[in-house]
Protein backbone atom coordinates (compact mmCIF):
# COMPACT_ATOMS: atom_id res chain seq x y z
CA UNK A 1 -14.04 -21.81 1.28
CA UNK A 2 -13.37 -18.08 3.01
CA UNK A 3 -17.08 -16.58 4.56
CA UNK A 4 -19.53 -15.09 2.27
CA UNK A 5 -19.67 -11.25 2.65
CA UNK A 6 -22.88 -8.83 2.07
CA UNK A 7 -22.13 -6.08 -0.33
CA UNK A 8 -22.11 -3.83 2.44
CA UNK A 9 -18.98 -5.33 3.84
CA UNK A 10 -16.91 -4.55 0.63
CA UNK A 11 -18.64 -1.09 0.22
CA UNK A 12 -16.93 -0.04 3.60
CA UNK A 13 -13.42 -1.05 2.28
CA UNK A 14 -11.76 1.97 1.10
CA UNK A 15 -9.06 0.68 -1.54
CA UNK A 16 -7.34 3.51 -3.29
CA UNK A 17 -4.74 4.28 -5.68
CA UNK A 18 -1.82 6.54 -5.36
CA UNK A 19 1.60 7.17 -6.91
CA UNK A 20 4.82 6.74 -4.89
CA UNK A 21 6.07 9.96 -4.27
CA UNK A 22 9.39 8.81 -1.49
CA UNK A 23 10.68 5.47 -0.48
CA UNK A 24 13.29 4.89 2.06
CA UNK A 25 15.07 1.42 3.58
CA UNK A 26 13.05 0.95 7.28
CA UNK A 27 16.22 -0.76 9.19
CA UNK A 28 14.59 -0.02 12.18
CA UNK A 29 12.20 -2.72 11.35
CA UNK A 30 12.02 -6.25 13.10
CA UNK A 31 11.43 -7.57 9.23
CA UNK A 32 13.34 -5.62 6.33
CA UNK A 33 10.73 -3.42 4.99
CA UNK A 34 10.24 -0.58 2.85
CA UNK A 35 8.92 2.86 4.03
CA UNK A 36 6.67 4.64 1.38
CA UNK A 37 5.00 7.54 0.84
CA UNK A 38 1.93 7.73 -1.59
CA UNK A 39 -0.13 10.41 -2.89
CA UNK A 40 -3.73 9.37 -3.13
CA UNK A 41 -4.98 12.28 -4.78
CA UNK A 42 -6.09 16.20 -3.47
CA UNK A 43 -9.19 14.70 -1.47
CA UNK A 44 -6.93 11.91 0.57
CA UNK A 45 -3.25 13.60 0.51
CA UNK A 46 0.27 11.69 1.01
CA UNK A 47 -0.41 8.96 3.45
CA UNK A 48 2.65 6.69 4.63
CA UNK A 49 3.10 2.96 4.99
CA UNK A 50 5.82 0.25 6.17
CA UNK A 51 5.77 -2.72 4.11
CA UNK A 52 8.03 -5.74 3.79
CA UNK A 53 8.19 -5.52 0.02
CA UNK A 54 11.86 -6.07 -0.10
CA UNK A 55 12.54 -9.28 -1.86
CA UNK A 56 11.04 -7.63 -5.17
CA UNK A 57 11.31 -3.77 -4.93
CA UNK A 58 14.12 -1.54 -4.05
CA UNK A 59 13.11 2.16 -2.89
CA UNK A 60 14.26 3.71 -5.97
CA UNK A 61 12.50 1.23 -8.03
CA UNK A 62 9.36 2.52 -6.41
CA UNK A 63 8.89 6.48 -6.69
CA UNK A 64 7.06 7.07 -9.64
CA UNK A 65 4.87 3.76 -9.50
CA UNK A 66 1.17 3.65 -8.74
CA UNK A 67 -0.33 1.27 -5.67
CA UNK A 68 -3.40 0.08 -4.63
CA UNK A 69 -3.91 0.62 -0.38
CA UNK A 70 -6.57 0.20 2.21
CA UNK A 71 -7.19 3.86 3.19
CA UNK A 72 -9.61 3.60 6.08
CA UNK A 73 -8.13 1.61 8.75
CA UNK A 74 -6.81 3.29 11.48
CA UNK A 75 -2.83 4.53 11.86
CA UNK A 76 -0.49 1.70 13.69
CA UNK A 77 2.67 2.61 14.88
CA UNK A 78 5.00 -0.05 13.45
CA UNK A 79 8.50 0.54 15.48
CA UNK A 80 9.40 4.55 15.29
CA UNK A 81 6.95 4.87 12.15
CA UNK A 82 3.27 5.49 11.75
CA UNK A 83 1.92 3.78 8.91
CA UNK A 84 -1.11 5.47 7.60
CA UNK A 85 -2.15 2.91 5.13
CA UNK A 86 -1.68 -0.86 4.00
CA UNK A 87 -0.34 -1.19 0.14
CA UNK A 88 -1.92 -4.14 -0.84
CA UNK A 89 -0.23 -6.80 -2.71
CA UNK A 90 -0.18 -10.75 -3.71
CA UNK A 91 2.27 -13.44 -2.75
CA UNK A 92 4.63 -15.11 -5.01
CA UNK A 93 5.63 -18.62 -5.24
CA UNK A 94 7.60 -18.17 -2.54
CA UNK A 95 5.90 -16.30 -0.62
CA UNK A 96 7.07 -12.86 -0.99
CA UNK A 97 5.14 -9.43 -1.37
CA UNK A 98 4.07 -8.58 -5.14
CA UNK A 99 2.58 -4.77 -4.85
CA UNK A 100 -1.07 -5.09 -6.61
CA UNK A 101 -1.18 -1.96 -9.14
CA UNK A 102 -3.12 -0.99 -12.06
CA UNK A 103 -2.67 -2.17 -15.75
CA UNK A 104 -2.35 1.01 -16.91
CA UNK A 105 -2.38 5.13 -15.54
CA UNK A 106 -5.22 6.05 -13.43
CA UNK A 107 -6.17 9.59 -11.66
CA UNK A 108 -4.67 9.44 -7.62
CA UNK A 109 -7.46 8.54 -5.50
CA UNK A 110 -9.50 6.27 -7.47
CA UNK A 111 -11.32 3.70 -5.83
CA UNK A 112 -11.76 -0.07 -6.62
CA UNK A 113 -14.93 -1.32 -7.49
C-alpha cells in the first residue's frame, strides 16, 4: 500500500496539458527515446522532454496529439538535451510507455484536478 499524502502534497504537483507541436528520434540517448516538444498554453509556453516512448509512438505519430506532463520540476540534462518537463504515461503489459492524454480536446495548459 504506497504512503498516504495530505492534499497539500498533490496541490504542489503541477500536471498540465499541451499539444505536440515537434518530435524528433533522440539517438543520442543511452535508451531509444523520443524528443518532444509541447505547447502548454500562452501562460507556460513550448517546454521540451526526452522520453522513451518508442515501442508505441513514432515522432510523426505524435505532433498534433495532446499530453499530460509534470511542469514544475526542475530542467535535467538527459545526454546533449534539456528536458523541461516529464510526459506522463502508464505501462503496458509489457512494460512499455503508454502517453496518459485526455478523452477528448482540452484548452493547452489545463491543469489536473
Amino acid at each position: 500500500m504506497p504512503p498516504t499524502i495530505a492534499w497539500e502534497d498533490f496541490e504542489k504537483v503541477e500536471i498540465r496539458v499541451g499539444t505536440v507541436i515537434d518530435a524528433q528520434p533522440f539517438p543520442e540517448a543511452r535508451k531509444p527515446s523520443i524528443r518532444l516538444w509541447v505547447d502548454f498554453g500562452a501562460e507556460l509556453g513550448v517546454r521540451k522532454t526526452a522520453a522513451q516512448i518508442t515501442v508505441h509512438y513514432r515522432p510523426d505519430t505524435l505532433i498534433g496529439r495532446q499530453v499530460a506532463g509534470v511542469v514544475n520540476f526542475p530542467p535535467r540534462q538527459i545526454g546533449p538535451f534539456m528536458s523541461e518537463f516529464l510526459a506522463l504515461g502508464f505501462p503496458d503489459a509489457d512494460g512499455a510507455v503508454v502517453l496518459v492524454h485526455p478523452g477528448l480536446s482540452v484548452p493547452n495548459g489545463g491543469r489536473l484536478f
